[in-house]
PDB file of N, CA and C in Angstrom:
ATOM      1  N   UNK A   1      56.670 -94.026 -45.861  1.00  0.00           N
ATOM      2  CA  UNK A   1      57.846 -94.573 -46.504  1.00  0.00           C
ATOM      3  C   UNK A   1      57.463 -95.190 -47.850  1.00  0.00           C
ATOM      4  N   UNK A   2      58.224 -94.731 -48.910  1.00  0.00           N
ATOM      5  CA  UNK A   2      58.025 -95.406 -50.086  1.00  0.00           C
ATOM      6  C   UNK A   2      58.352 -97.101 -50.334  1.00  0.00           C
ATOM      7  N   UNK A   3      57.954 -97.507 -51.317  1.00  0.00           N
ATOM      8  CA  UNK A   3      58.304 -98.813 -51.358  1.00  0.00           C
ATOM      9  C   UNK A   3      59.474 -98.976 -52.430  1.00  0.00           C
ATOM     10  N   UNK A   4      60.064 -99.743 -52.796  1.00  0.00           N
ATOM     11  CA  UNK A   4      61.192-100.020 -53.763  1.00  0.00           C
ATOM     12  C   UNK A   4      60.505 -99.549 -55.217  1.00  0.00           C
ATOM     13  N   UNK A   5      61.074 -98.976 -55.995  1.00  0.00           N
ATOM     14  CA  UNK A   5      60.918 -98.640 -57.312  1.00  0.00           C
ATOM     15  C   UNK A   5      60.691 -99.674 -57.755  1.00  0.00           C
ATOM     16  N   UNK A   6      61.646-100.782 -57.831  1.00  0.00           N
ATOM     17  CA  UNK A   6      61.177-102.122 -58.666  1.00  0.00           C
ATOM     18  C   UNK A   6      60.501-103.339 -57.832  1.00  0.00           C
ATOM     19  N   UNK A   7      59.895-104.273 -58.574  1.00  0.00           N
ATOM     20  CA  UNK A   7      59.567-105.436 -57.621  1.00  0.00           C
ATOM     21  C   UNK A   7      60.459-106.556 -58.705  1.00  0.00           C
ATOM     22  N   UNK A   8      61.123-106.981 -57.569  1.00  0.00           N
ATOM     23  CA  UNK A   8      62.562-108.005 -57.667  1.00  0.00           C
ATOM     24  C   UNK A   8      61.701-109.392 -58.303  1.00  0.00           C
ATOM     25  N   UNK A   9      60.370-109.812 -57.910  1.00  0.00           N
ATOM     26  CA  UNK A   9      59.946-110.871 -57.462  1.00  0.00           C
ATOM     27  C   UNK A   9      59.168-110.898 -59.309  1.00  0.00           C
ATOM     28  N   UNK A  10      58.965-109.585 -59.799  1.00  0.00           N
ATOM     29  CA  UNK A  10      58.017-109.298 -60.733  1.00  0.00           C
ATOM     30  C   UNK A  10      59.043-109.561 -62.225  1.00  0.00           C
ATOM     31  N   UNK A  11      59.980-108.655 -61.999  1.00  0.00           N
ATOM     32  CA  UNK A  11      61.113-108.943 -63.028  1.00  0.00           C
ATOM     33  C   UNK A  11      62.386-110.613 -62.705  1.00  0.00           C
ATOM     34  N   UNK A  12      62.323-111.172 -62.360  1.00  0.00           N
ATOM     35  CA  UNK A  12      62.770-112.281 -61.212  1.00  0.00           C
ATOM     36  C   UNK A  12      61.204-113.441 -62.190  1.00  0.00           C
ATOM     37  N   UNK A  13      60.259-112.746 -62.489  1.00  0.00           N
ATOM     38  CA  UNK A  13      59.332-113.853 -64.004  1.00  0.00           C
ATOM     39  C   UNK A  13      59.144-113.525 -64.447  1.00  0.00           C
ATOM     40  N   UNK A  14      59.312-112.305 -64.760  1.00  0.00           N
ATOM     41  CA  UNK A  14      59.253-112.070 -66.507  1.00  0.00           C
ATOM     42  C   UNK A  14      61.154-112.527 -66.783  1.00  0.00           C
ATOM     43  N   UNK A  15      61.852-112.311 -66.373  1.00  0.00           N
ATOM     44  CA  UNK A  15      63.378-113.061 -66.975  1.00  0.00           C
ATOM     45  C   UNK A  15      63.226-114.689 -67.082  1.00  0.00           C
ATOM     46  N   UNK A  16      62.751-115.259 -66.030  1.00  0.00           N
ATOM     47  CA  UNK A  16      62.316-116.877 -66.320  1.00  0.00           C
ATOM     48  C   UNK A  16      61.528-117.082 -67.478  1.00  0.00           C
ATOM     49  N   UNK A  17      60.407-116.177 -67.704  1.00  0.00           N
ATOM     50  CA  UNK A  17      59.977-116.138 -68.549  1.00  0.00           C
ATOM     51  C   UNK A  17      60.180-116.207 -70.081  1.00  0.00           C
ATOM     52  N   UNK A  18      61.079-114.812 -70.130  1.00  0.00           N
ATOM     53  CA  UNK A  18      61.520-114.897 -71.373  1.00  0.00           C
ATOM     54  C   UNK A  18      62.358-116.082 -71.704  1.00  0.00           C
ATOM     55  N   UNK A  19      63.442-116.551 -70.702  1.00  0.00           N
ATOM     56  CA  UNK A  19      64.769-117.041 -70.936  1.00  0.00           C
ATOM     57  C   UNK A  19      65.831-117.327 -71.682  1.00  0.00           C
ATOM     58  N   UNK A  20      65.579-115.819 -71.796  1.00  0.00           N
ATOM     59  CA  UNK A  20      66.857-115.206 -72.572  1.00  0.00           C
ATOM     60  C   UNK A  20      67.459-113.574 -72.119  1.00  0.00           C
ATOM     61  N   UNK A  21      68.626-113.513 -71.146  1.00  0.00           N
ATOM     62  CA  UNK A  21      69.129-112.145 -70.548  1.00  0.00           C
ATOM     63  C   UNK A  21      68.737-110.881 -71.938  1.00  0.00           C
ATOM     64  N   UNK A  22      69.011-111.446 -72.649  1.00  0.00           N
ATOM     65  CA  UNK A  22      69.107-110.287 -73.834  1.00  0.00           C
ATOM     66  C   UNK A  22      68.181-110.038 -74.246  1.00  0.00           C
ATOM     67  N   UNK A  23      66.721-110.695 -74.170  1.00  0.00           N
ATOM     68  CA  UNK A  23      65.234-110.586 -74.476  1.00  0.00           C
ATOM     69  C   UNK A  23      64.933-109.017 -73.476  1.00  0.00           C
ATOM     70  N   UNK A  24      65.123-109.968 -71.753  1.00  0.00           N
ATOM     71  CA  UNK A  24      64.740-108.949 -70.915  1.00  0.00           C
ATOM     72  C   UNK A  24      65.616-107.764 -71.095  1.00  0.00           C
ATOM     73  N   UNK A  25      66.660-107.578 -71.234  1.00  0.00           N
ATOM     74  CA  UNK A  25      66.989-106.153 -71.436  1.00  0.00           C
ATOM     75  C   UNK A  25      66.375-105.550 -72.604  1.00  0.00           C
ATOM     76  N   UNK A  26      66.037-105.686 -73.676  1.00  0.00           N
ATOM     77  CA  UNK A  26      65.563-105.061 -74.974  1.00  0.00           C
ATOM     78  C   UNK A  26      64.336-104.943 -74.781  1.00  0.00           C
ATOM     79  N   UNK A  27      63.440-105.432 -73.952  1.00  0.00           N
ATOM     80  CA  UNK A  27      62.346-105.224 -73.023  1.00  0.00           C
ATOM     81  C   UNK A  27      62.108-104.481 -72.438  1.00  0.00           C
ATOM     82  N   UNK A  28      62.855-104.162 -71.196  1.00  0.00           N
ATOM     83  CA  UNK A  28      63.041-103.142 -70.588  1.00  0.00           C
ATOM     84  C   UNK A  28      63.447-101.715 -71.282  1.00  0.00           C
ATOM     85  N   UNK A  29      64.066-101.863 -71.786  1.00  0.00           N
ATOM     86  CA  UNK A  29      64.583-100.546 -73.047  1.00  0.00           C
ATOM     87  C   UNK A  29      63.824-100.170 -73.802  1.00  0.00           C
ATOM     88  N   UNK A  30      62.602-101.117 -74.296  1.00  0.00           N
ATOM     89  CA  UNK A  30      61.642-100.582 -75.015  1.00  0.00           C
ATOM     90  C   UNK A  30      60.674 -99.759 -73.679  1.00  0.00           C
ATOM     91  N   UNK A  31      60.553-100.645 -72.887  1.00  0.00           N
ATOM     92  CA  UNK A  31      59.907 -99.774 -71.836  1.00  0.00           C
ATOM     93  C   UNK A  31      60.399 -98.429 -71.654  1.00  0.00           C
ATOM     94  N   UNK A  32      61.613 -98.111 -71.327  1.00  0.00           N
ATOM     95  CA  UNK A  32      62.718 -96.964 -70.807  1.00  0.00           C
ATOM     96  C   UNK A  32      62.014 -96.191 -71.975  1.00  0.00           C
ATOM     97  N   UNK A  33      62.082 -96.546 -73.281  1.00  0.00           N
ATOM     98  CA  UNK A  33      62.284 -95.935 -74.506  1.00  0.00           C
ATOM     99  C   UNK A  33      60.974 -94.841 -74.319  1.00  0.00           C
ATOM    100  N   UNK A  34      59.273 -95.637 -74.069  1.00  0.00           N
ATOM    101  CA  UNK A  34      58.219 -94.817 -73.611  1.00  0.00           C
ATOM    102  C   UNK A  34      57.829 -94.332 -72.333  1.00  0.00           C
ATOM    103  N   UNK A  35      58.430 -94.175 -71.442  1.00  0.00           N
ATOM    104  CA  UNK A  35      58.275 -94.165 -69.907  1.00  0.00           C
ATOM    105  C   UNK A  35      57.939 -92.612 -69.619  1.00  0.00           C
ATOM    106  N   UNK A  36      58.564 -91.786 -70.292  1.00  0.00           N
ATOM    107  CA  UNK A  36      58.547 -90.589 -69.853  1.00  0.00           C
ATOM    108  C   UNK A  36      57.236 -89.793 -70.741  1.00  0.00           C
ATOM    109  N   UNK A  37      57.344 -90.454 -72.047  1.00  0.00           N
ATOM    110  CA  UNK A  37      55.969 -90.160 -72.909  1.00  0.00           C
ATOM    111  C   UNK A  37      55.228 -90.354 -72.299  1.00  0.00           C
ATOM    112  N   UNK A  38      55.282 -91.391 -71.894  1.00  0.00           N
ATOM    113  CA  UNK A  38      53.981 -92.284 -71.588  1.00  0.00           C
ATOM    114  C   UNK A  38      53.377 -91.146 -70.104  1.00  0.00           C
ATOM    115  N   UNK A  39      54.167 -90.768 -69.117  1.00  0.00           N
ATOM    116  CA  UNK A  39      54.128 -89.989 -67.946  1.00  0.00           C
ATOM    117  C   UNK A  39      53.899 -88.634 -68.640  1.00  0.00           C
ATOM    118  N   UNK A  40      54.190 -88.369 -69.571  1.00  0.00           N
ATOM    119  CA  UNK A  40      53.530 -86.754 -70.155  1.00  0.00           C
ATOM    120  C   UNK A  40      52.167 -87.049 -70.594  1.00  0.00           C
ATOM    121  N   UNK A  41      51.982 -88.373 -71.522  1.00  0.00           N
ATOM    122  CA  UNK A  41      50.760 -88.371 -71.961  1.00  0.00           C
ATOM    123  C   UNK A  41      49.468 -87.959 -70.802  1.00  0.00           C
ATOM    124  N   UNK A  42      49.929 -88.986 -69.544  1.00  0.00           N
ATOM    125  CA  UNK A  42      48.715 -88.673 -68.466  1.00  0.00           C
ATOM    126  C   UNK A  42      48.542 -87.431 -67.760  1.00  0.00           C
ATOM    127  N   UNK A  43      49.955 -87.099 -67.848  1.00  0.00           N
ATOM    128  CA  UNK A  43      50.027 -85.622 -67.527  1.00  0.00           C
ATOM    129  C   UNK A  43      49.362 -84.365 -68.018  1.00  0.00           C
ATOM    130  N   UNK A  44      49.464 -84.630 -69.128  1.00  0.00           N
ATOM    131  CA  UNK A  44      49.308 -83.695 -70.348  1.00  0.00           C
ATOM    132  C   UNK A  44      47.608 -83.866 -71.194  1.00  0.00           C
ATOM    133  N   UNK A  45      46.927 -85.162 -70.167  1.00  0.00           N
ATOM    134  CA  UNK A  45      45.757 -85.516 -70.594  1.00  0.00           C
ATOM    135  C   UNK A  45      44.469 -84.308 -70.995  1.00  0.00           C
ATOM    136  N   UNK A  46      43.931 -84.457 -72.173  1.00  0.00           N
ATOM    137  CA  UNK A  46      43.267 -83.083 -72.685  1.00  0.00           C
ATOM    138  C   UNK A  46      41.607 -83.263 -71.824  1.00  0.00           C
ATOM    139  N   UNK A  47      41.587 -84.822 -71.269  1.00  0.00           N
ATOM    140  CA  UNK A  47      39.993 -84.840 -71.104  1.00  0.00           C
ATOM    141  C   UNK A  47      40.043 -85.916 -69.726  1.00  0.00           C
ATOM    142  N   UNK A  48      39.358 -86.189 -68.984  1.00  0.00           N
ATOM    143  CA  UNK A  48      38.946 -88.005 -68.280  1.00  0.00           C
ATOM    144  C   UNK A  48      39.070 -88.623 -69.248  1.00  0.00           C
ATOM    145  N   UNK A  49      38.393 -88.915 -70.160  1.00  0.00           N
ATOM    146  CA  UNK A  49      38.667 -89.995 -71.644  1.00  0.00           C
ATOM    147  C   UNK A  49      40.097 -90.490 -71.135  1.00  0.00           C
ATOM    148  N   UNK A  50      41.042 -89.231 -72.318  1.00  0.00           N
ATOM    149  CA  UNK A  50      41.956 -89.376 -72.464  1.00  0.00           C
ATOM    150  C   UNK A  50      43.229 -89.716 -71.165  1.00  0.00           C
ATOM    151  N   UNK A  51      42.852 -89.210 -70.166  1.00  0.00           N
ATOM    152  CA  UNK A  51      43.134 -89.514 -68.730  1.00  0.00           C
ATOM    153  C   UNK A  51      43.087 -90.537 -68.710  1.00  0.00           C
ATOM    154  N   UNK A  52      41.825 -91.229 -68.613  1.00  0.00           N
ATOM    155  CA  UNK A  52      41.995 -92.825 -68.436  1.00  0.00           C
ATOM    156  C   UNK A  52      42.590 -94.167 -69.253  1.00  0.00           C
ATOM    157  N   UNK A  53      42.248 -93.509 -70.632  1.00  0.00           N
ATOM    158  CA  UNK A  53      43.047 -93.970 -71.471  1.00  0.00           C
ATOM    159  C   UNK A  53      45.123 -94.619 -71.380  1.00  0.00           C
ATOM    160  N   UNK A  54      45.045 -93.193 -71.373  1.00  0.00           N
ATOM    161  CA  UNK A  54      46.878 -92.759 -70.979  1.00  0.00           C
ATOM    162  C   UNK A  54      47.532 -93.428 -69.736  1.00  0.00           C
ATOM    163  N   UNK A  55      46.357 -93.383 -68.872  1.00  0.00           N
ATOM    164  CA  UNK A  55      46.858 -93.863 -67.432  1.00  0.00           C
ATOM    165  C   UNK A  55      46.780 -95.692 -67.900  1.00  0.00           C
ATOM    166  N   UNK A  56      45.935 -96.156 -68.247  1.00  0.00           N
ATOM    167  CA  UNK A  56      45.856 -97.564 -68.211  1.00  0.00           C
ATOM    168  C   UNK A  56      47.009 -98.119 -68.676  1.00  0.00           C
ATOM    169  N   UNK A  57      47.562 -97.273 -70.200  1.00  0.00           N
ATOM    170  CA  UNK A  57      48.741 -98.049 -70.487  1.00  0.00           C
ATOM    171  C   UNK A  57      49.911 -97.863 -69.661  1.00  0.00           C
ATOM    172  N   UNK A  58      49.757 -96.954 -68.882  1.00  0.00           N
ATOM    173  CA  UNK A  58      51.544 -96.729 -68.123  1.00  0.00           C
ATOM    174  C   UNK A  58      51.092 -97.841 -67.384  1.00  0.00           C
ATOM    175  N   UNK A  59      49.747 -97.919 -66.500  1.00  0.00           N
ATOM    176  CA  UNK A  59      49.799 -98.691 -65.511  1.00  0.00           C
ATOM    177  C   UNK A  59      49.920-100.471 -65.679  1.00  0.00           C
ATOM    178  N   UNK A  60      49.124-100.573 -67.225  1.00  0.00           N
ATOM    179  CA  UNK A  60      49.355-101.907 -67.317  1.00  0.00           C
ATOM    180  C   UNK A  60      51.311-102.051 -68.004  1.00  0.00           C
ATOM    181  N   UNK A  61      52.155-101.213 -68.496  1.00  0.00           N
ATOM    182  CA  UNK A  61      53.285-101.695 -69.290  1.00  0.00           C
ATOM    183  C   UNK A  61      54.120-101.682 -67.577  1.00  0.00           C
ATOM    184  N   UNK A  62      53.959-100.590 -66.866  1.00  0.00           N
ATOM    185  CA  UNK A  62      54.683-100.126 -65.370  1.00  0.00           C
ATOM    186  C   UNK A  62      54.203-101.583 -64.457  1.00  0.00           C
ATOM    187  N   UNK A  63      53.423-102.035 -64.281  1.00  0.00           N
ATOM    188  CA  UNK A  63      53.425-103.382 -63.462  1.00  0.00           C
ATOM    189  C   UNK A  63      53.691-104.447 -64.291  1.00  0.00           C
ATOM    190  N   UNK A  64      53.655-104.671 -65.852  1.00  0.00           N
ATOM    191  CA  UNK A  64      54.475-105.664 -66.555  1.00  0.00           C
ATOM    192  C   UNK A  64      56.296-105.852 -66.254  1.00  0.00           C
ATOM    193  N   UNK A  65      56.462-104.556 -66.467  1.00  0.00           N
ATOM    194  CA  UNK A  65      58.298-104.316 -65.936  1.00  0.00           C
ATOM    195  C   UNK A  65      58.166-103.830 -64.028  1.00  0.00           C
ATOM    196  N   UNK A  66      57.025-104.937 -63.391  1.00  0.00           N
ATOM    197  CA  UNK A  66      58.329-104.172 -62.021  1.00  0.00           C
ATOM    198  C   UNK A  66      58.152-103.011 -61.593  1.00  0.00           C
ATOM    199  N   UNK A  67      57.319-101.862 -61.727  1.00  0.00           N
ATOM    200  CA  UNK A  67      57.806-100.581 -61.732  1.00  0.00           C
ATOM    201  C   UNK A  67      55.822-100.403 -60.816  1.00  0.00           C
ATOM    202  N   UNK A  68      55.743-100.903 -59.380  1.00  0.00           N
ATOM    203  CA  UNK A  68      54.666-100.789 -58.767  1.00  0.00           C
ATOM    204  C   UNK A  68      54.328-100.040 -58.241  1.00  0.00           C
ATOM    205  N   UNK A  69      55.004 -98.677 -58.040  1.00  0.00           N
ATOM    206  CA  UNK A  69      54.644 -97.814 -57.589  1.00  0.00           C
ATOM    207  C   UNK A  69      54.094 -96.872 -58.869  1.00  0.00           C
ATOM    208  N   UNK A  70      54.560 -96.507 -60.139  1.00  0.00           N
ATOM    209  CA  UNK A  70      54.231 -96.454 -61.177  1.00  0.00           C
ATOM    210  C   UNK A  70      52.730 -96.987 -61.236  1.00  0.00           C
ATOM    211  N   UNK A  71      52.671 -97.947 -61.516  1.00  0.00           N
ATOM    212  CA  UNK A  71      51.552 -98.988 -61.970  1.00  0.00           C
ATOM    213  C   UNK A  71      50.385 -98.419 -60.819  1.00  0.00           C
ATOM    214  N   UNK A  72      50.791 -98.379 -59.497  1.00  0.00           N
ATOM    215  CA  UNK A  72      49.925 -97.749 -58.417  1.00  0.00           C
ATOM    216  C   UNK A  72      48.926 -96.639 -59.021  1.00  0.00           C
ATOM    217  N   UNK A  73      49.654 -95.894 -59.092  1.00  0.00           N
ATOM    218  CA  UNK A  73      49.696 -94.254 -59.251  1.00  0.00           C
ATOM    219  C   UNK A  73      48.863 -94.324 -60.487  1.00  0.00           C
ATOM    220  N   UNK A  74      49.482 -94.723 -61.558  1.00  0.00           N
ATOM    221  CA  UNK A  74      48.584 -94.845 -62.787  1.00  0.00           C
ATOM    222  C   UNK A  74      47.075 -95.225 -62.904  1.00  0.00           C
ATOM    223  N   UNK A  75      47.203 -96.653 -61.987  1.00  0.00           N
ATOM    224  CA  UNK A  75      46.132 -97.428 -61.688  1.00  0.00           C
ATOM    225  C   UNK A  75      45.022 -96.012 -61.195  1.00  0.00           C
ATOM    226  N   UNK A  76      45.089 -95.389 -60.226  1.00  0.00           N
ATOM    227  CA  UNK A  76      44.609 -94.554 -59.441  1.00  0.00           C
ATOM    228  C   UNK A  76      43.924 -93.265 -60.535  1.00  0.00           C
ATOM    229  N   UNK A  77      45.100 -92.886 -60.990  1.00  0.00           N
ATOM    230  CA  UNK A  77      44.893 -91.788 -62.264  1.00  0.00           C
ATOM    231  C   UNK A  77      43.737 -92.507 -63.194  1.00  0.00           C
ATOM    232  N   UNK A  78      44.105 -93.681 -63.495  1.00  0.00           N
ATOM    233  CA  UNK A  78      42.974 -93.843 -64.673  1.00  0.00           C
ATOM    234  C   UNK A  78      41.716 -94.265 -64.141  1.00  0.00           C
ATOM    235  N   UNK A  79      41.200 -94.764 -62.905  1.00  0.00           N
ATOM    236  CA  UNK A  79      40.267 -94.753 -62.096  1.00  0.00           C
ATOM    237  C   UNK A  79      39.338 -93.252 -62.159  1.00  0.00           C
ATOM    238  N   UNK A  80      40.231 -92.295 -61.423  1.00  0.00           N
ATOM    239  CA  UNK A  80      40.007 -90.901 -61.157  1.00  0.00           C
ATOM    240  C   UNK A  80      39.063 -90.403 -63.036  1.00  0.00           C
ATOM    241  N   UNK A  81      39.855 -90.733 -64.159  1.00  0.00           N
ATOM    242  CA  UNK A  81      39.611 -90.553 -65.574  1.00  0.00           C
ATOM    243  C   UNK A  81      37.963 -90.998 -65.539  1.00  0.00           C
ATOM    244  N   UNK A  82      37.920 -92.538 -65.311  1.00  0.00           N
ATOM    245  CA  UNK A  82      36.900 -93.349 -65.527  1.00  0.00           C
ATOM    246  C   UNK A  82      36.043 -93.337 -64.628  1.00  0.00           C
ATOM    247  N   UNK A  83      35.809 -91.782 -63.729  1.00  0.00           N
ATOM    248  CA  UNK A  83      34.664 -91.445 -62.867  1.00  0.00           C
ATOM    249  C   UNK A  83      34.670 -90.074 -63.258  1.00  0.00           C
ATOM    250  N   UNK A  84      35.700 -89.601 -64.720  1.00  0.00           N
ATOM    251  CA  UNK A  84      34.987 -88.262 -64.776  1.00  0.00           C
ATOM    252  C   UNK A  84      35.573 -87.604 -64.702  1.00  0.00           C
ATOM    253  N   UNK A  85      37.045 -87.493 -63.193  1.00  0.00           N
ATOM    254  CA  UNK A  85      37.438 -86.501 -62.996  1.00  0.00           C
ATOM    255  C   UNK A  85      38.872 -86.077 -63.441  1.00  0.00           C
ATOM    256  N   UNK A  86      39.037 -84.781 -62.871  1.00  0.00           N
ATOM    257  CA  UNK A  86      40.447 -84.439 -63.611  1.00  0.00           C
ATOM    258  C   UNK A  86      41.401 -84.874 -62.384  1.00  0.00           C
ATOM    259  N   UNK A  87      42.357 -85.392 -62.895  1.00  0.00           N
ATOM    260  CA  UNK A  87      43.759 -85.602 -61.952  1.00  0.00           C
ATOM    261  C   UNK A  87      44.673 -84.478 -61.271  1.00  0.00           C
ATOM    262  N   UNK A  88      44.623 -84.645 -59.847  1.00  0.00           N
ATOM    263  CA  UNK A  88      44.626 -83.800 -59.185  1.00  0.00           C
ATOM    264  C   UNK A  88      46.268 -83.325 -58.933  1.00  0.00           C
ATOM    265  N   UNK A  89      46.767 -82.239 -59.091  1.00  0.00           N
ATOM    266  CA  UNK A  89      48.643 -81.948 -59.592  1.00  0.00           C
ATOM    267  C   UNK A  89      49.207 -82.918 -58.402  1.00  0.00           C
ATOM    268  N   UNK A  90      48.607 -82.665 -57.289  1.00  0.00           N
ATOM    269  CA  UNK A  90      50.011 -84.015 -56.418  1.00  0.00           C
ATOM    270  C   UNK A  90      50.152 -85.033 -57.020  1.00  0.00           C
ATOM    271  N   UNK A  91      48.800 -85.452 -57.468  1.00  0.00           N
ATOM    272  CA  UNK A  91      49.075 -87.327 -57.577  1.00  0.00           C
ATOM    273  C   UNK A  91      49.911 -86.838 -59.182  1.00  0.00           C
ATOM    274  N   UNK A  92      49.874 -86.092 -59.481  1.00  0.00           N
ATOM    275  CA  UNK A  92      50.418 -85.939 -61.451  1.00  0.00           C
ATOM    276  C   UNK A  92      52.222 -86.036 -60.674  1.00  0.00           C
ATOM    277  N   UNK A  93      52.177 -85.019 -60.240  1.00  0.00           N
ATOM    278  CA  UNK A  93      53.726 -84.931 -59.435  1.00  0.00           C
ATOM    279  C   UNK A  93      53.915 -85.875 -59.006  1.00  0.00           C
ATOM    280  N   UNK A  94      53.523 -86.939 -58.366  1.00  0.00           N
ATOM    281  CA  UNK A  94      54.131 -88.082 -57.745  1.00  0.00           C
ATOM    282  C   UNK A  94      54.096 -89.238 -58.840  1.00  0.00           C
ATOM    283  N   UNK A  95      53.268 -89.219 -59.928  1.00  0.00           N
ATOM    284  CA  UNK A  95      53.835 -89.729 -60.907  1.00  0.00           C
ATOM    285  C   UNK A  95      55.090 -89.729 -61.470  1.00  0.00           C
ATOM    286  N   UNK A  96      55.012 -88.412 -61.539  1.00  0.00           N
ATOM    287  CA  UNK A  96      56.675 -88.307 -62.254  1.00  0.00           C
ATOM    288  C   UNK A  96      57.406 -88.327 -61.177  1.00  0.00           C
ATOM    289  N   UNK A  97      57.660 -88.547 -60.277  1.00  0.00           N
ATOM    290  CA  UNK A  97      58.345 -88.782 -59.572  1.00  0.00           C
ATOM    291  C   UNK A  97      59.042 -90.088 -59.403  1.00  0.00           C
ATOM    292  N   UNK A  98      57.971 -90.614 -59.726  1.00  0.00           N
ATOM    293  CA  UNK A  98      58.123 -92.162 -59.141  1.00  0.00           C
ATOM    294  C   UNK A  98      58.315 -92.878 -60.796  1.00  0.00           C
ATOM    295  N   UNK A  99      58.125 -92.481 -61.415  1.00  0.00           N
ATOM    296  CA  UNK A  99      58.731 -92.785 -62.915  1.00  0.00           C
ATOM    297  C   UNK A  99      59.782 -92.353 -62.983  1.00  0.00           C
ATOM    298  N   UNK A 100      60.708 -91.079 -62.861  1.00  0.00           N
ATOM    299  CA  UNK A 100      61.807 -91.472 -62.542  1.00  0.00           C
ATOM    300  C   UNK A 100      62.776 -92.231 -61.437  1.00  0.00           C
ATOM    301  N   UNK A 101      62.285 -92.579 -60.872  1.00  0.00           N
ATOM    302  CA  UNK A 101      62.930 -93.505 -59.717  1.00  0.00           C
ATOM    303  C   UNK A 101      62.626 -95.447 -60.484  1.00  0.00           C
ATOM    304  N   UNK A 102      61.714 -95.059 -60.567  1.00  0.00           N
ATOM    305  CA  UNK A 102      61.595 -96.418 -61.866  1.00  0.00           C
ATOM    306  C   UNK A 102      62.775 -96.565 -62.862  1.00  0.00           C
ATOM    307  N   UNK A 103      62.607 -95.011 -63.670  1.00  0.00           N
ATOM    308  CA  UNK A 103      63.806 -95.134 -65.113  1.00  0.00           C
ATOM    309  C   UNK A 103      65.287 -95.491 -64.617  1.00  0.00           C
ATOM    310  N   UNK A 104      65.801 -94.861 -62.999  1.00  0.00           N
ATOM    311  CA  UNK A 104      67.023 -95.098 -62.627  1.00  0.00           C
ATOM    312  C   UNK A 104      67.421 -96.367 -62.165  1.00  0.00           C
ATOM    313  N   UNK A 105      66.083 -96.579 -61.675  1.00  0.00           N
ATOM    314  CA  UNK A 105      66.557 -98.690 -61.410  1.00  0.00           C
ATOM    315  C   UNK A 105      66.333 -99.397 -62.603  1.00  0.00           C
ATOM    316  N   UNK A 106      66.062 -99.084 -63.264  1.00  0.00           N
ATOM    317  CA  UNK A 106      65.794-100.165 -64.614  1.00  0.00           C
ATOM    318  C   UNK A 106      67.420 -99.757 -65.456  1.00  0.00           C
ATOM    319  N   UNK A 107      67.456 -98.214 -65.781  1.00  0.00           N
ATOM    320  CA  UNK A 107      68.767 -98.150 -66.126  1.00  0.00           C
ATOM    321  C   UNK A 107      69.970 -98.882 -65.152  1.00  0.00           C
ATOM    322  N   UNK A 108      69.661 -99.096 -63.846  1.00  0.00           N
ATOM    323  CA  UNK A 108      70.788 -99.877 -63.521  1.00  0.00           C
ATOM    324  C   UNK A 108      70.619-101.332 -63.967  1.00  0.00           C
ATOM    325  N   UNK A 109      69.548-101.587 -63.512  1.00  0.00           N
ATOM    326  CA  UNK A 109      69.825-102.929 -63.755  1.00  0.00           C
ATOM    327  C   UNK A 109      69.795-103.395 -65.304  1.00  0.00           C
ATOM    328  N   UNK A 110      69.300-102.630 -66.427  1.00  0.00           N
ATOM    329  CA  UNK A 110      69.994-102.483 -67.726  1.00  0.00           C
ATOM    330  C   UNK A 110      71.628-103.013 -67.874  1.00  0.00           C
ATOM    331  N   UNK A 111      72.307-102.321 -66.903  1.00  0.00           N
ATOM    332  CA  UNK A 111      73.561-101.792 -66.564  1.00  0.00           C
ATOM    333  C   UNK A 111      73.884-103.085 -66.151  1.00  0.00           C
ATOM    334  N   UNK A 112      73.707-103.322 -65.132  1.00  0.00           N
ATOM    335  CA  UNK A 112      74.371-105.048 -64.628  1.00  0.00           C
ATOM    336  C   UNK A 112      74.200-105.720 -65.108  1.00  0.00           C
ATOM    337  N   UNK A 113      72.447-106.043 -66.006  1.00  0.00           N
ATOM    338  CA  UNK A 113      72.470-107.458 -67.196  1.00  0.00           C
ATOM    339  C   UNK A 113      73.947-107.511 -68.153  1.00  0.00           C
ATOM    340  N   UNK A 114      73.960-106.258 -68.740  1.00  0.00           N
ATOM    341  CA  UNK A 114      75.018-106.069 -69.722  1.00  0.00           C
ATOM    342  C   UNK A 114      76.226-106.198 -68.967  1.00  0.00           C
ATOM    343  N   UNK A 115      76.435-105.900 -68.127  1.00  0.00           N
ATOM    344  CA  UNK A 115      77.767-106.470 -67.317  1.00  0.00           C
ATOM    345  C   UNK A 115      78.454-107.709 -67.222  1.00  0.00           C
ATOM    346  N   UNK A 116      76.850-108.446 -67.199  1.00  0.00           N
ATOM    347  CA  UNK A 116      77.017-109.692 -66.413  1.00  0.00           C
ATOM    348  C   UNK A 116      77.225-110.901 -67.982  1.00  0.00           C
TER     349      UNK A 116
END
């Protein structure tokens, strides 16, 4: 069983944090804005280098916004980079997978800040 796309508890301080609703959404949107790059970059990685490289930033911006299954996966990918090897197509596929399940909860809750 998967776990929740977002962690409630993670975005729940970065909003205390900022404290300002309109900070965290333009936040998040900048996130939204590279999310899918960012998931081609590791995808699309030409070397391990660059593998590990690519993976670190999804994984460190993907557990900044909440997005831990992301951040997982990445984490893992850029590990795999930084012993050398090439990333193996499931775990690439379950990246994108789970980055979009990320982009659709963040677009909602995009959606309800601005509501609210």
């Amino acid at each position: 069983m998967r776990s929740e796309p977002l962690d409630a508890d993670v975005l729940g301080a970065l909003r205390a944090e900022l404290a300002d609703p309109d900070a965290l959404v333009r936040l998040v949107r900048l996130y939204l804005d590279r999310l899918g790059d960012r998931c081609e970059e590791v995808v699309n990685a030409a070397d391990a280098e660059d593998l590990a490289a690519a993976a670190h930033s999804l994984a460190s911006a993907s557990a900044t916004f909440g997005a831990p299954e992301v951040a997982r996966i990445a984490a893992e990918l850029e590990q795999l980079g930084r012993d050398g090897e090439d990333a193996p197509a499931p775990l690439l596929d379950e990246l994108l997978t789970e980055g979009e399940r990320a982009r659709v909860a963040l677009e909602e809750l995009v959606a309800a800040e601005e509501a609210a």
